[in-house]
Protein backbone atom coordinates (compact mmCIF):
# COMPACT_ATOMS: atom_id res chain seq x y z
CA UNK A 1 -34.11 7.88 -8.49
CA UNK A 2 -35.33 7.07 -11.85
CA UNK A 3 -34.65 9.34 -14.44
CA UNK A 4 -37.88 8.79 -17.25
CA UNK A 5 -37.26 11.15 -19.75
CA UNK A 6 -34.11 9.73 -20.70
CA UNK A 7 -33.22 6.50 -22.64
CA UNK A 8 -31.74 3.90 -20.31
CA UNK A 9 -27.98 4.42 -21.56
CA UNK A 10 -27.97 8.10 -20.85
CA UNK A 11 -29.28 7.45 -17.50
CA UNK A 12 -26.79 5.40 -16.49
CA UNK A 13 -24.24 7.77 -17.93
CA UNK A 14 -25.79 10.59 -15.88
CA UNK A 15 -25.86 8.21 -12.77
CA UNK A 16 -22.00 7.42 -13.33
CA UNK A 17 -21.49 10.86 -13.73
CA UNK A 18 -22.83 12.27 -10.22
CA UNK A 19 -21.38 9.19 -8.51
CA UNK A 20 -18.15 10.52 -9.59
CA UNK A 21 -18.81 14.47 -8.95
CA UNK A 22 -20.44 14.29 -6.08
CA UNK A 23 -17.82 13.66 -4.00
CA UNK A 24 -15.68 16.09 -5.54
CA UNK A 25 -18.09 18.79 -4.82
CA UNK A 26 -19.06 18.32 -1.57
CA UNK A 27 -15.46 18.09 -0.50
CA UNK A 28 -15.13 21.43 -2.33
CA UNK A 29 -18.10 22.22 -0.36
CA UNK A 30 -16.27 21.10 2.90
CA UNK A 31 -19.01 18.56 3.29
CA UNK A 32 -18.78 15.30 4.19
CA UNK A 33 -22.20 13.18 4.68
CA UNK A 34 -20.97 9.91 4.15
CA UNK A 35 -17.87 10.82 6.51
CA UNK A 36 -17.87 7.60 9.36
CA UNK A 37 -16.22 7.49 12.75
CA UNK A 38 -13.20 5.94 13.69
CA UNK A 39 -14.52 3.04 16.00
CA UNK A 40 -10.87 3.03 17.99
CA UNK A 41 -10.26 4.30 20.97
CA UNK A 42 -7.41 5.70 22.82
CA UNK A 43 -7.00 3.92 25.97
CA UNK A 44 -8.11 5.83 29.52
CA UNK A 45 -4.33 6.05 30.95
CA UNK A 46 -2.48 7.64 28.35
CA UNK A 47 0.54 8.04 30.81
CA UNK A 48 1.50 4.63 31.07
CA UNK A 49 1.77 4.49 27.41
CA UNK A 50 3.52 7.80 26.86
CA UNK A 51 6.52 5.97 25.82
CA UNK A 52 4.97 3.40 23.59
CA UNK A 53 3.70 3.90 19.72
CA UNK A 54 0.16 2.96 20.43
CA UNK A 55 -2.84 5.16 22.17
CA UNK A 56 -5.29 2.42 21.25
CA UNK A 57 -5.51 -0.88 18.73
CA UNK A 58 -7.56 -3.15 17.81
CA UNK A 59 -6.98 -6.62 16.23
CA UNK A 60 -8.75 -7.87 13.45
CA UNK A 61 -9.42 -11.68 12.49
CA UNK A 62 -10.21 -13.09 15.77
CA UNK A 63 -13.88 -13.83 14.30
CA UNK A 64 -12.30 -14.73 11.09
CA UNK A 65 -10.36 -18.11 11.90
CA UNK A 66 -12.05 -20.47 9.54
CA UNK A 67 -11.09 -18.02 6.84
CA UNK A 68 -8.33 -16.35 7.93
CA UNK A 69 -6.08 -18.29 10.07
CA UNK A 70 -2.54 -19.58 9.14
CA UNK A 71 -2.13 -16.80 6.29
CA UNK A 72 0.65 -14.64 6.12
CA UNK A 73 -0.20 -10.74 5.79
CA UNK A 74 1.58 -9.54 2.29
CA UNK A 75 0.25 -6.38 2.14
CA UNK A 76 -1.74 -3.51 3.54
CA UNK A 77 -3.09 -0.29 2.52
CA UNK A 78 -5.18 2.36 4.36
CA UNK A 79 -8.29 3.71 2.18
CA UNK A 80 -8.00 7.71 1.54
CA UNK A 81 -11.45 8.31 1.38
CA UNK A 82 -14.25 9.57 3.52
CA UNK A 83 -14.45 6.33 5.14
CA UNK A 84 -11.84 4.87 7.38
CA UNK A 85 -11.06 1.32 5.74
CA UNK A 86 -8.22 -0.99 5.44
CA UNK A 87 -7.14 -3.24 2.75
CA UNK A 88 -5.41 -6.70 3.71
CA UNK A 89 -3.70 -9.34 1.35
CA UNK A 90 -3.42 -12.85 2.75
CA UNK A 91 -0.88 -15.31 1.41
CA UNK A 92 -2.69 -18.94 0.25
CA UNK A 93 -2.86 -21.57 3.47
CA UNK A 94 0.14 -23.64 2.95
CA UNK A 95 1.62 -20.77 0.99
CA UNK A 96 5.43 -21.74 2.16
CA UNK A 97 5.22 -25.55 0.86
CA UNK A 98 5.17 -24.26 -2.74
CA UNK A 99 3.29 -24.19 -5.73
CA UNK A 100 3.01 -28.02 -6.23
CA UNK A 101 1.22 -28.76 -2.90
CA UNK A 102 -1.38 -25.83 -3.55
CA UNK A 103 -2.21 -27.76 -7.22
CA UNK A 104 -3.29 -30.63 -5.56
CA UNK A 105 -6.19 -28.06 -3.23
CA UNK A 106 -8.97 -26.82 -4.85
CA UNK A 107 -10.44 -25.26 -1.72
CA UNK A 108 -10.39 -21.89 -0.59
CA UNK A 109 -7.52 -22.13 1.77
CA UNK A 110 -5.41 -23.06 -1.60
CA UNK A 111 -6.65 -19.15 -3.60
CA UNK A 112 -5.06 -15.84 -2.10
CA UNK A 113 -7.28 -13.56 -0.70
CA UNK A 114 -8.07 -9.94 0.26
CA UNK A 115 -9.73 -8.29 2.61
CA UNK A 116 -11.78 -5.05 3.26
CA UNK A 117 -12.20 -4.10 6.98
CA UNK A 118 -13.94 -1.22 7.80
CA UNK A 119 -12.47 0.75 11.46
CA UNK A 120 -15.66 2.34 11.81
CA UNK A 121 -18.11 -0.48 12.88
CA UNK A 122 -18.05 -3.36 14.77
CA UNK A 123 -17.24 -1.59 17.69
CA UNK A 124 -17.12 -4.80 20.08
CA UNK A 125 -14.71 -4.60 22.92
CA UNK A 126 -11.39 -3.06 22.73
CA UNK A 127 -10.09 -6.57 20.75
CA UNK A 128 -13.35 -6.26 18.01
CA UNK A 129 -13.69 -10.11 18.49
CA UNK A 130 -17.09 -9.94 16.28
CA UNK A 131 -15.62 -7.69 13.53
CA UNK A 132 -15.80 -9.19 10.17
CA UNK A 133 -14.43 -7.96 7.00
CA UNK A 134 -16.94 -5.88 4.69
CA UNK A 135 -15.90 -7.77 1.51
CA UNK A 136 -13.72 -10.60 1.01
CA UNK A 137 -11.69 -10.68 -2.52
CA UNK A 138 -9.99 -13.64 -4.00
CA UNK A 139 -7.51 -14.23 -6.34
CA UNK A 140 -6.30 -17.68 -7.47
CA UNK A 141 -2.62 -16.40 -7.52
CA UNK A 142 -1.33 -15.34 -4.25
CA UNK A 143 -1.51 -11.84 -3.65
CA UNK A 144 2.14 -9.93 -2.61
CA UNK A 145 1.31 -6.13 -2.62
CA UNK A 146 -2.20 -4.25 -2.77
CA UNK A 147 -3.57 -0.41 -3.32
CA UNK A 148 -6.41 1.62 -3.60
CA UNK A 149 -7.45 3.77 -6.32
CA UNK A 150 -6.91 7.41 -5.47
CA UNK A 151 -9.94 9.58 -4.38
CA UNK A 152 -12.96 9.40 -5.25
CA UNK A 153 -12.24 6.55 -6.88
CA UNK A 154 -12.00 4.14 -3.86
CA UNK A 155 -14.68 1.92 -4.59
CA UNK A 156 -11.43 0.08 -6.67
CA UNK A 157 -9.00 -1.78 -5.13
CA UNK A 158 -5.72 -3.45 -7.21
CA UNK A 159 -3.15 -6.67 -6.17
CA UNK A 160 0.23 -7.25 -8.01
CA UNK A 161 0.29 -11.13 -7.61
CA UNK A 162 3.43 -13.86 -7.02
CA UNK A 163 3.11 -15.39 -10.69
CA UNK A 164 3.39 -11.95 -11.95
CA UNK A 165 -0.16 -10.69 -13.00
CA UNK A 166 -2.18 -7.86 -11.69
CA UNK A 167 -5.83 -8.11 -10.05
CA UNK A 168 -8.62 -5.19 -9.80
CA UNK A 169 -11.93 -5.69 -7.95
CA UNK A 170 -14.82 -3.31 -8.26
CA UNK A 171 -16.48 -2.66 -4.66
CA UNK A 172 -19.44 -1.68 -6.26
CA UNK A 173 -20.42 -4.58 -7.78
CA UNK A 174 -22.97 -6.11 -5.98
CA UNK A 175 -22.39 -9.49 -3.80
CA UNK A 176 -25.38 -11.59 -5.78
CA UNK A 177 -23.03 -11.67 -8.99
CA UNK A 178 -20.42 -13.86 -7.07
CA UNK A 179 -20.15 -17.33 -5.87
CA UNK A 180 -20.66 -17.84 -2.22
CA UNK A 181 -19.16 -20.23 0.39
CA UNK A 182 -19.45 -21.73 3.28
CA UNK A 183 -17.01 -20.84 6.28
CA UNK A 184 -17.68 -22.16 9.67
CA UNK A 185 -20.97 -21.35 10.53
CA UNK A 186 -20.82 -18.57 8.14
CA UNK A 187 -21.62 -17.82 4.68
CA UNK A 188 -19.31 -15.40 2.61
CA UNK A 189 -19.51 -13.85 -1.10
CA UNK A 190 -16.24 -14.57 -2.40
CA UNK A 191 -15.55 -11.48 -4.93
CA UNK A 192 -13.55 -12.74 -8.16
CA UNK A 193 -11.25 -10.08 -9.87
CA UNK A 194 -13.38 -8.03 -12.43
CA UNK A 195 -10.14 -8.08 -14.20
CA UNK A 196 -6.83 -10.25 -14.29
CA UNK A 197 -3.83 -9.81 -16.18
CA UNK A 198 -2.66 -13.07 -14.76
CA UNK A 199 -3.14 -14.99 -18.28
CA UNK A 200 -0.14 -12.28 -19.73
CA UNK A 201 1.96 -14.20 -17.84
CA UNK A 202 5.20 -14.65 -20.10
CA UNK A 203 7.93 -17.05 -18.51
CA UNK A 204 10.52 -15.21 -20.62
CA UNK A 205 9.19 -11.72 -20.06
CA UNK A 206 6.18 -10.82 -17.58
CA UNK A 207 6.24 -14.21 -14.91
CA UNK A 208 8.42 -12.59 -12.41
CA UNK A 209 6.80 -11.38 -8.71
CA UNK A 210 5.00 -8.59 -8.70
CA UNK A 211 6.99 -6.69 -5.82
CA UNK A 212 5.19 -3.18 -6.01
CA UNK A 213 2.18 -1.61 -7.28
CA UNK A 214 0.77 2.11 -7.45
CA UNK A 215 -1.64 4.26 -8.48
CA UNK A 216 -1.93 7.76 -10.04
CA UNK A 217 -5.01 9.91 -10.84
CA UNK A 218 -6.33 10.58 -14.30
CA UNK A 219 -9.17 13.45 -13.25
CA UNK A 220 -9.53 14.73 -16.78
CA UNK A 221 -11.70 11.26 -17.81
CA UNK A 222 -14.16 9.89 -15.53
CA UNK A 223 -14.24 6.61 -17.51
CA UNK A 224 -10.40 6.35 -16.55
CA UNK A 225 -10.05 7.36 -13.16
CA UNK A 226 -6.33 6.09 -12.35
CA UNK A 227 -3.18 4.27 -14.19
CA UNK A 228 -1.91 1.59 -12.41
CA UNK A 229 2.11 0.81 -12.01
CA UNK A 230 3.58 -2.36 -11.20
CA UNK A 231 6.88 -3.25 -10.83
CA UNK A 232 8.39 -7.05 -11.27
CA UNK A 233 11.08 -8.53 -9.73
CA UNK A 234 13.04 -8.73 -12.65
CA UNK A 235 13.09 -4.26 -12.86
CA UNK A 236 10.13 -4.13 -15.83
CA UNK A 237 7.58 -1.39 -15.02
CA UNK A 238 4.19 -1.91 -16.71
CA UNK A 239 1.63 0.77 -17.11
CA UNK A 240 -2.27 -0.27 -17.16
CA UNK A 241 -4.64 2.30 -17.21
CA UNK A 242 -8.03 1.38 -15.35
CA UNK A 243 -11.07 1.84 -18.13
CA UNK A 244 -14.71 2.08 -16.62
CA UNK A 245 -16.39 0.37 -19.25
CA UNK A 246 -19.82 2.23 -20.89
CA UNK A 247 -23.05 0.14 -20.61
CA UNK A 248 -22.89 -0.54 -24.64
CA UNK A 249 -19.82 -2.01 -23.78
CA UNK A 250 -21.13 -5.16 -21.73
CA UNK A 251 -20.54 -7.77 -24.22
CA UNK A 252 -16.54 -6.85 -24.49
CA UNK A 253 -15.56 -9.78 -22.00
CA UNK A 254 -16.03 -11.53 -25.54
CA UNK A 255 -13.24 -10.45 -27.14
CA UNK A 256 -11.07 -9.94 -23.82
CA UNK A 257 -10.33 -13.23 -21.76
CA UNK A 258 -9.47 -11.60 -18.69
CA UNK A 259 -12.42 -9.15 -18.06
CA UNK A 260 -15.10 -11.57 -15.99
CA UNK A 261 -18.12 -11.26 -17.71
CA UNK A 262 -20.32 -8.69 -15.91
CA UNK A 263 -17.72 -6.46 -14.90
CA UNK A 264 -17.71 -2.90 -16.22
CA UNK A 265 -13.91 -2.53 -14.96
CA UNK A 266 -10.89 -3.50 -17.43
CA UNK A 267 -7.16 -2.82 -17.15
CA UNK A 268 -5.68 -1.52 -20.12
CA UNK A 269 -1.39 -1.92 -20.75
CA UNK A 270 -0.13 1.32 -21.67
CA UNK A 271 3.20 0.55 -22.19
CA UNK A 272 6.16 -1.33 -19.93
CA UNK A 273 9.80 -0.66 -20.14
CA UNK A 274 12.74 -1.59 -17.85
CA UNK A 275 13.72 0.32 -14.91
CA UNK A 276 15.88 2.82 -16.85
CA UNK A 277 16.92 7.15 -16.47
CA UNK A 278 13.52 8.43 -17.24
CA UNK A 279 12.06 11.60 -16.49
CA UNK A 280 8.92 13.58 -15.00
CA UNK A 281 6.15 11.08 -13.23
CA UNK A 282 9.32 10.20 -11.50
CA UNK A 283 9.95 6.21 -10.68
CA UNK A 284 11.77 4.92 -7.90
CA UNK A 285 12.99 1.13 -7.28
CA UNK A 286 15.04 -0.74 -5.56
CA UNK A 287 17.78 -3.16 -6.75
CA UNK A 288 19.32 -6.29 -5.12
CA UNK A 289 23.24 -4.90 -5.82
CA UNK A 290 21.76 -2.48 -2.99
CA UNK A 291 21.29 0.87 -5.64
CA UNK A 292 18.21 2.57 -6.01
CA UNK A 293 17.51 3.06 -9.39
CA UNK A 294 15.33 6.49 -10.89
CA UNK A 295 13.50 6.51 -13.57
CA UNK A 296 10.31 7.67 -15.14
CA UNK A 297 7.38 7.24 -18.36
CA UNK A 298 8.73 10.72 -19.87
CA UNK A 299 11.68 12.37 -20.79
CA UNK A 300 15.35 12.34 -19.53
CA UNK A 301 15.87 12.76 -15.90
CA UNK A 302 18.91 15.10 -14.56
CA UNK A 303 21.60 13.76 -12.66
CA UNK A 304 21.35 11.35 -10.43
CA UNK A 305 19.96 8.28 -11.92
CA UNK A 306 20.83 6.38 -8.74
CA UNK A 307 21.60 6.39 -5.04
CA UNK A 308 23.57 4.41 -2.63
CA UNK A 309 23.23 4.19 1.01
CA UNK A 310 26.61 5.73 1.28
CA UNK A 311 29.93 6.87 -0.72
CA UNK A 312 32.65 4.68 -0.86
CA UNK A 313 35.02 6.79 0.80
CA UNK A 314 32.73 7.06 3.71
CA UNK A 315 33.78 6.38 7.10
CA UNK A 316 30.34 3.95 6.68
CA UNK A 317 31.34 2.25 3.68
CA UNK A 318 34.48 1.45 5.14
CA UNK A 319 33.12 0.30 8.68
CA UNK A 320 34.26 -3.23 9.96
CA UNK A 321 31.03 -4.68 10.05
CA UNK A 322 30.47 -3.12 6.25
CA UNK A 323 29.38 -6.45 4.00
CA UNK A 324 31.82 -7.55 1.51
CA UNK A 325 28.56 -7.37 -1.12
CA UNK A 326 26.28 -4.74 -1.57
CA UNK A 327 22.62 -5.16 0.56
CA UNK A 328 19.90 -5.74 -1.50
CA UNK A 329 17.19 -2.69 -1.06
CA UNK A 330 13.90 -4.36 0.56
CA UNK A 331 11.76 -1.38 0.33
CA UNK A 332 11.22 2.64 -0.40
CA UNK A 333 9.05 5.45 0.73
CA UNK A 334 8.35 8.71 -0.08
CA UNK A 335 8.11 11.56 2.02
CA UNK A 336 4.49 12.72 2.06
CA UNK A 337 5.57 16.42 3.35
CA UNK A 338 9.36 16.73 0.96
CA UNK A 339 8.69 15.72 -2.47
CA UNK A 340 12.57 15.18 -3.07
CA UNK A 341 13.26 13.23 -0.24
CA UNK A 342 13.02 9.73 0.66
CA UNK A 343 14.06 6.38 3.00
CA UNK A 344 15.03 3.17 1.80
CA UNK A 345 15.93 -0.12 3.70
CA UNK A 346 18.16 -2.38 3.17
CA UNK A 347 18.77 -6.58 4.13
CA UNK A 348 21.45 -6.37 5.70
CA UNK A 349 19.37 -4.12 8.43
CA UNK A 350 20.37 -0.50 7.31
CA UNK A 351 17.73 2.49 6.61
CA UNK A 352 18.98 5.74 4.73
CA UNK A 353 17.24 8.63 4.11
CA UNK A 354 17.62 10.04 0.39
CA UNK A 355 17.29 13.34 -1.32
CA UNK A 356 16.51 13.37 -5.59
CA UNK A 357 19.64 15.22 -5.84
CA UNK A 358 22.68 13.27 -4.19
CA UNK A 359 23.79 10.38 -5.17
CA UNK A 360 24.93 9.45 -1.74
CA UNK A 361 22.43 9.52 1.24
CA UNK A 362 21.79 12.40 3.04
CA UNK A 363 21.27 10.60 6.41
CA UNK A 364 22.66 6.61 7.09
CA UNK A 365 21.29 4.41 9.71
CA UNK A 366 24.20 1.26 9.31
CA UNK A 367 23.35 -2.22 10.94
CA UNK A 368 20.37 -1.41 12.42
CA UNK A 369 19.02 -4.80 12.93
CA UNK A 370 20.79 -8.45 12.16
CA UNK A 371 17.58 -9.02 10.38
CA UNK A 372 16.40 -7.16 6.63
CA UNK A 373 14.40 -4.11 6.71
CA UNK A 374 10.82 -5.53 5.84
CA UNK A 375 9.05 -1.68 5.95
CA UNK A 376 9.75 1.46 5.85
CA UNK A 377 6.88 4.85 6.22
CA UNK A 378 7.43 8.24 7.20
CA UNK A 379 5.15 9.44 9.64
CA UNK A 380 2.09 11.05 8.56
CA UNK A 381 1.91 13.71 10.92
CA UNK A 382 6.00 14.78 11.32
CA UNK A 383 7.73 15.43 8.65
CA UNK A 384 11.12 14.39 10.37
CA UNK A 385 10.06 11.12 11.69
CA UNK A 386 10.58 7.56 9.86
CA UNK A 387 9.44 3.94 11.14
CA UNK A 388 11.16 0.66 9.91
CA UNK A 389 10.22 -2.93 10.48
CA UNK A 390 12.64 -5.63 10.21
CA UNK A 391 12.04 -9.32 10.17
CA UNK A 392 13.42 -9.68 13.63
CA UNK A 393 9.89 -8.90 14.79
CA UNK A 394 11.16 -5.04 16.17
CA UNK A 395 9.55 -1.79 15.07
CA UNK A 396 12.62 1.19 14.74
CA UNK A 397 11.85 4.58 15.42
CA UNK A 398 14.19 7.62 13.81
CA UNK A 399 13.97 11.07 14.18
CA UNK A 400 16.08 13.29 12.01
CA UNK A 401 16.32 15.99 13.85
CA UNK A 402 17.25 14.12 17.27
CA UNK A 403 19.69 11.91 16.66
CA UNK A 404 21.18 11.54 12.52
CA UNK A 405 23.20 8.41 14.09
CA UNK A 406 20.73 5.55 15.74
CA UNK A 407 16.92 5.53 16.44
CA UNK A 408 15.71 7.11 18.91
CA UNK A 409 13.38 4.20 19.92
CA UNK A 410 12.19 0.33 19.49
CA UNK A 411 9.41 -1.77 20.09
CA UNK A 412 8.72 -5.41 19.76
CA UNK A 413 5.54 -6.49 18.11
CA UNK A 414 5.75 -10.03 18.12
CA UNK A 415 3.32 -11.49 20.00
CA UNK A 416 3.04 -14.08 23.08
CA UNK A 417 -1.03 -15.29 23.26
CA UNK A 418 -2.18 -17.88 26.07
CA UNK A 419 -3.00 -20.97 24.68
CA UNK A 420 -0.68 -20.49 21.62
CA UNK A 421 2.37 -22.63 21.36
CA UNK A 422 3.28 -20.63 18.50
CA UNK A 423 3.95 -16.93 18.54
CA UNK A 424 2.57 -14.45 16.05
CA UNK A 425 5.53 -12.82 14.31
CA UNK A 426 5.08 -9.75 12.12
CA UNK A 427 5.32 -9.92 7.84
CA UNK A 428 4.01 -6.03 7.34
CA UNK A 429 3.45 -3.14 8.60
CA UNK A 430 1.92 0.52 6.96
CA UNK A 431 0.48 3.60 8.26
CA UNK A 432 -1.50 6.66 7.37
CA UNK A 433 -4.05 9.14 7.80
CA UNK A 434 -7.86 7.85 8.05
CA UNK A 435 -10.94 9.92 8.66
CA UNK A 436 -12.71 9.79 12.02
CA UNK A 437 -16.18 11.59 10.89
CA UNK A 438 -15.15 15.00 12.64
CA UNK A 439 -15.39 18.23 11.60
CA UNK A 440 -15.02 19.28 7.87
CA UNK A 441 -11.64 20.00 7.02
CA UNK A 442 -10.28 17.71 9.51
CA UNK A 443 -6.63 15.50 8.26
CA UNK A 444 -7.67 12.75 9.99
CA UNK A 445 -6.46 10.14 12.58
CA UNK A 446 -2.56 9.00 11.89
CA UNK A 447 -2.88 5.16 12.69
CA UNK A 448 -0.42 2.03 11.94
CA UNK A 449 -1.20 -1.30 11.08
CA UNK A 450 0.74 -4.57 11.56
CA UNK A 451 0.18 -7.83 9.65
CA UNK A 452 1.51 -11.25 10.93
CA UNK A 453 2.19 -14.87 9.52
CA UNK A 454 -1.00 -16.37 10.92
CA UNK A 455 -3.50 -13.61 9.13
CA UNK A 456 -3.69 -11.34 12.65
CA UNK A 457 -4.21 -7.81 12.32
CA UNK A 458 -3.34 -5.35 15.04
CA UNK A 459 -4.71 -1.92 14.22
CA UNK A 460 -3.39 1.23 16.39
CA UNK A 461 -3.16 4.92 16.96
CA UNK A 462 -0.59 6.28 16.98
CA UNK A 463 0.33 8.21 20.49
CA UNK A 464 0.29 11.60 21.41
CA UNK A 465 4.08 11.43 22.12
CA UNK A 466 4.84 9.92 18.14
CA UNK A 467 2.32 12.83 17.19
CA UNK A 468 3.53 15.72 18.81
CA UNK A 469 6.98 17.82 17.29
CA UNK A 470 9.45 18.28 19.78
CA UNK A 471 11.03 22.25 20.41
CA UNK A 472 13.56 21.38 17.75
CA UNK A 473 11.28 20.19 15.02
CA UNK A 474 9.04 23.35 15.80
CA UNK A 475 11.66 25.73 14.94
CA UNK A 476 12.99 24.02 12.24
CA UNK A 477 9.13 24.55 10.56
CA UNK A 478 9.05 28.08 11.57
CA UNK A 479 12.24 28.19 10.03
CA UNK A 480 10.37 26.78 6.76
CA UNK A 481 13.51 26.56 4.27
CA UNK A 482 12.47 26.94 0.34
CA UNK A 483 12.59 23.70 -1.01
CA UNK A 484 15.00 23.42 -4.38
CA UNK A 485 13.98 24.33 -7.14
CA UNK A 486 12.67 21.08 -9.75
CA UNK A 487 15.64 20.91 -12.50
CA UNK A 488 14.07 21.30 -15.99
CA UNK A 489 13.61 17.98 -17.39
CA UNK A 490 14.97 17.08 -20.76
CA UNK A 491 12.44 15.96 -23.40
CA UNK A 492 13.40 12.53 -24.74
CA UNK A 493 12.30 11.60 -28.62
CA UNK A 494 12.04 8.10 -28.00
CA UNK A 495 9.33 8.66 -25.03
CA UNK A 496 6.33 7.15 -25.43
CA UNK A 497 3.49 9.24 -25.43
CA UNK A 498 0.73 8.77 -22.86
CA UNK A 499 -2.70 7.93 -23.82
């Protein structure tokens, strides 16, 4: 559509400008045109998999080896948009012999990389052998963690790296304005960060891992659609909001040596500050003396301004098999139903389930494996429910209101192929809600994903059993108990102001 009575900059400002509201109003609308089906699906004899997690997968890669094979899976993130995508980081080829042998490769099996799949097409057999990813992203650190933007901003995707910068990629940039390469028999357009804080990187202040990254909406300016959070390994939280540069704005790479010329999207540090008792826009991270730490950009948080897995005048604390040092917390989730509540897991194999105001757990899960927790998500679809992956290759299934002592389930996912004197052993794991181009309205399809060492993906749906509440979980919701009230934060003078 060409817009003629306008000069060329306020077209493209009125072109940004439905791009972005749109969406918004046709989801208002309870519309969905560009809504796309879920190309999984759940196997003919559900019975025989009644007790399992999965109604249906589908592993991704198989097509991909030249590209894809012997890296690790680091992260994974399901897209919450209209269109049912995932987001995969793969580790550099070679990734385990260190930093010295991947200076002396200057191929693409040496960068990290990240990859877009799309679960609605490609529908080809139930193991989508031809499926190929929509858009392959690389990085020339090595990608450990990755996220979307929030709705309708999905068309940007974000990667907290191992040297300690942060990469964003803008989807809608087309393919022509990046290198290509040969793979195989196939060519691929090898997408290059729009922006990279990677040349920040301070050895005294900013160099440690990246070992989580977030996102939160900013819907009052459509030229900054999100913040970004990351979180080091070393407990300093840095702030970037993500700027949508205006088309008078092209020439800025100039002055800013890690926006790639071209690219309209730039990362912006708001401020960073160590992990310390914040308050509202509440922060949550772990800590390797086995404490999870709260904080926050504003104010002064109430009481607690940590948790531990248990009191030490608990029957659990003072177990035999309790460690003479405190576990190191591997990873956090929040509910997505209880805003107070949440699970961490721990390396020494234990998972405890948290609420904003104790100290102490509300629910422990001691020596659950031999191995550390690698993942923990609540279910999307049961508020009760929480799955863990440990490095031992076994997926952990707890219900809260079954059984407050031991999971009520386990499943191996490490995998035994023909042909393969190597077995594929699992590195990650997520889940979530994706749409499957139904009605209007519709939550969407709760699926899981696992990631393994040699760059396999094995998508599934999750089965009617993990979907469906059991008589005690349905009274407890018609029971619905008021949540607690939020305690009043306290302003703090020496907050920084957001932008």
């Amino acid at each position: 559509m060409r817009m003629t009575a306008m000069a060329p900059d306020q077209e493209s400002k009125m072109m940004s400008f439905m791009r972005w509201a749109g969406p918004v109003m046709l989801a208002a609308l309870g519309m969905n045109p560009t809504a796309k089906k879920l190309a999984i699906n759940a196997w003919g004899n559900l019975e025989s998999n009644s007790q399992g997690l999965s109604q249906g997968s589908a592993k991704l890669g198989l097509a991909s080896d030249g590209l894809l094979a012997q890296r690790p899976v680091t992260g994974l993130a399901f897209c919450a948009g209209p269109i049912p995508l995932l987001l995969a980081a793969y580790a550099p080829v070679g990734a385990q012999l260190g930093a010295a042998a991947l200076l002396q490769d200057h191929t693409l099996g040496s960068k990290g990389i990240m990859c877009v799949w799309d679960l609605s097409s490609a529908a080809r057999g139930p193991q989508l052998q031809g499926a190929t990813p929509s858009a392959v992203l690389v990085s020339e650190g090595s990608p450990a963690c990755c996220c979307w933007a929030p709705a309708p901003s999905t068309s940007l995707v974000f990667a907290g790296m191992e040297e300690g910068g942060v990469c964003a990629w803008d989807l809608e940039e087309p393919e022509s304005r990046h290198p290509s390469e040969k793979v195989g028999d196939a060519t691929v357009f090898t997408r290059r960060p729009a922006y990279s804080t990677e040349y920040l990187a301070d050895v005294a202040t900013t160099a440690a891992p990246i070992v989580g990254i977030a996102t939160t909406p900013r819907t009052e300016s459509r030229s900054r659609p999100c913040q970004v959070i990351s979180l080091n390994g070393w407990g300093v939280i840095t702030v970037y909001s993500a700027v949508i540069l205006a088309p008078a704005e092209k020439n800025a790479a100039d002055a800013d040596i890690g926006l790639r010329p071209g690219s309209r999207l730039k990362l912006v540090p708001t401020y960073s500050l160590v992990v310390m008792p914040g308050s509202d826009m509440q922060l949550l991270a772990g800590s390797d003396a086995g404490k999870v730490l709260r904080g926050s950009l504003v104010g002064v948080p109430p009481a607690p301004k940590e948790y531990i897995p248990d009191d030490h005048k608990s029957d659990i604390a003072n177990r035999p098999s309790a460690p003479p040092v405190p576990s190191m917390v591997t990873c956090l989730a929040a509910s997505p139903f209880v805003p107070y509540a949440f699970a961490s897991g721990h390396s020494n194999g234990t998972v405890a389930v948290h609420s904003l105001y104790g100290a102490a757990a509300a629910a422990v899960f001691p020596d659950v494996s031999r191995g550390k927790i690698v993942a923990v998500r609540w279910s999307p679809v049961r508020p009760a429910v929480l799955f863990a992956l440990d490095s031992l290759c076994t997926m952990y299934t707890f219900d809260l209101i079954a059984s407050k002592n031991a999971p009520v389930g386990m499943h191996n996912f490490m995998i035994h192929e023909k042909g393969k004197a190597v077995p594929s052993l699992p590195t990650y794991f997520d889940m979530g809600l994706v749409q499957t181009g139904s009605e209007a309205g519709a939550k969407g399809a709760p699926v899981f994903c696992v990631g393994y060492d040699d760059g396999l993906l094995d998508v599934n749906l999750l089965s009617v059993k993990q979907c469906t509440p059991g008589a005690d979980e349905q009274k407890q919701k018609a029971a619905k108990p008021k949540p607690k009230p939020k305690p009043k934060p306290v302003e703090d003078e020496d907050a920084v102001p957001d932008e």
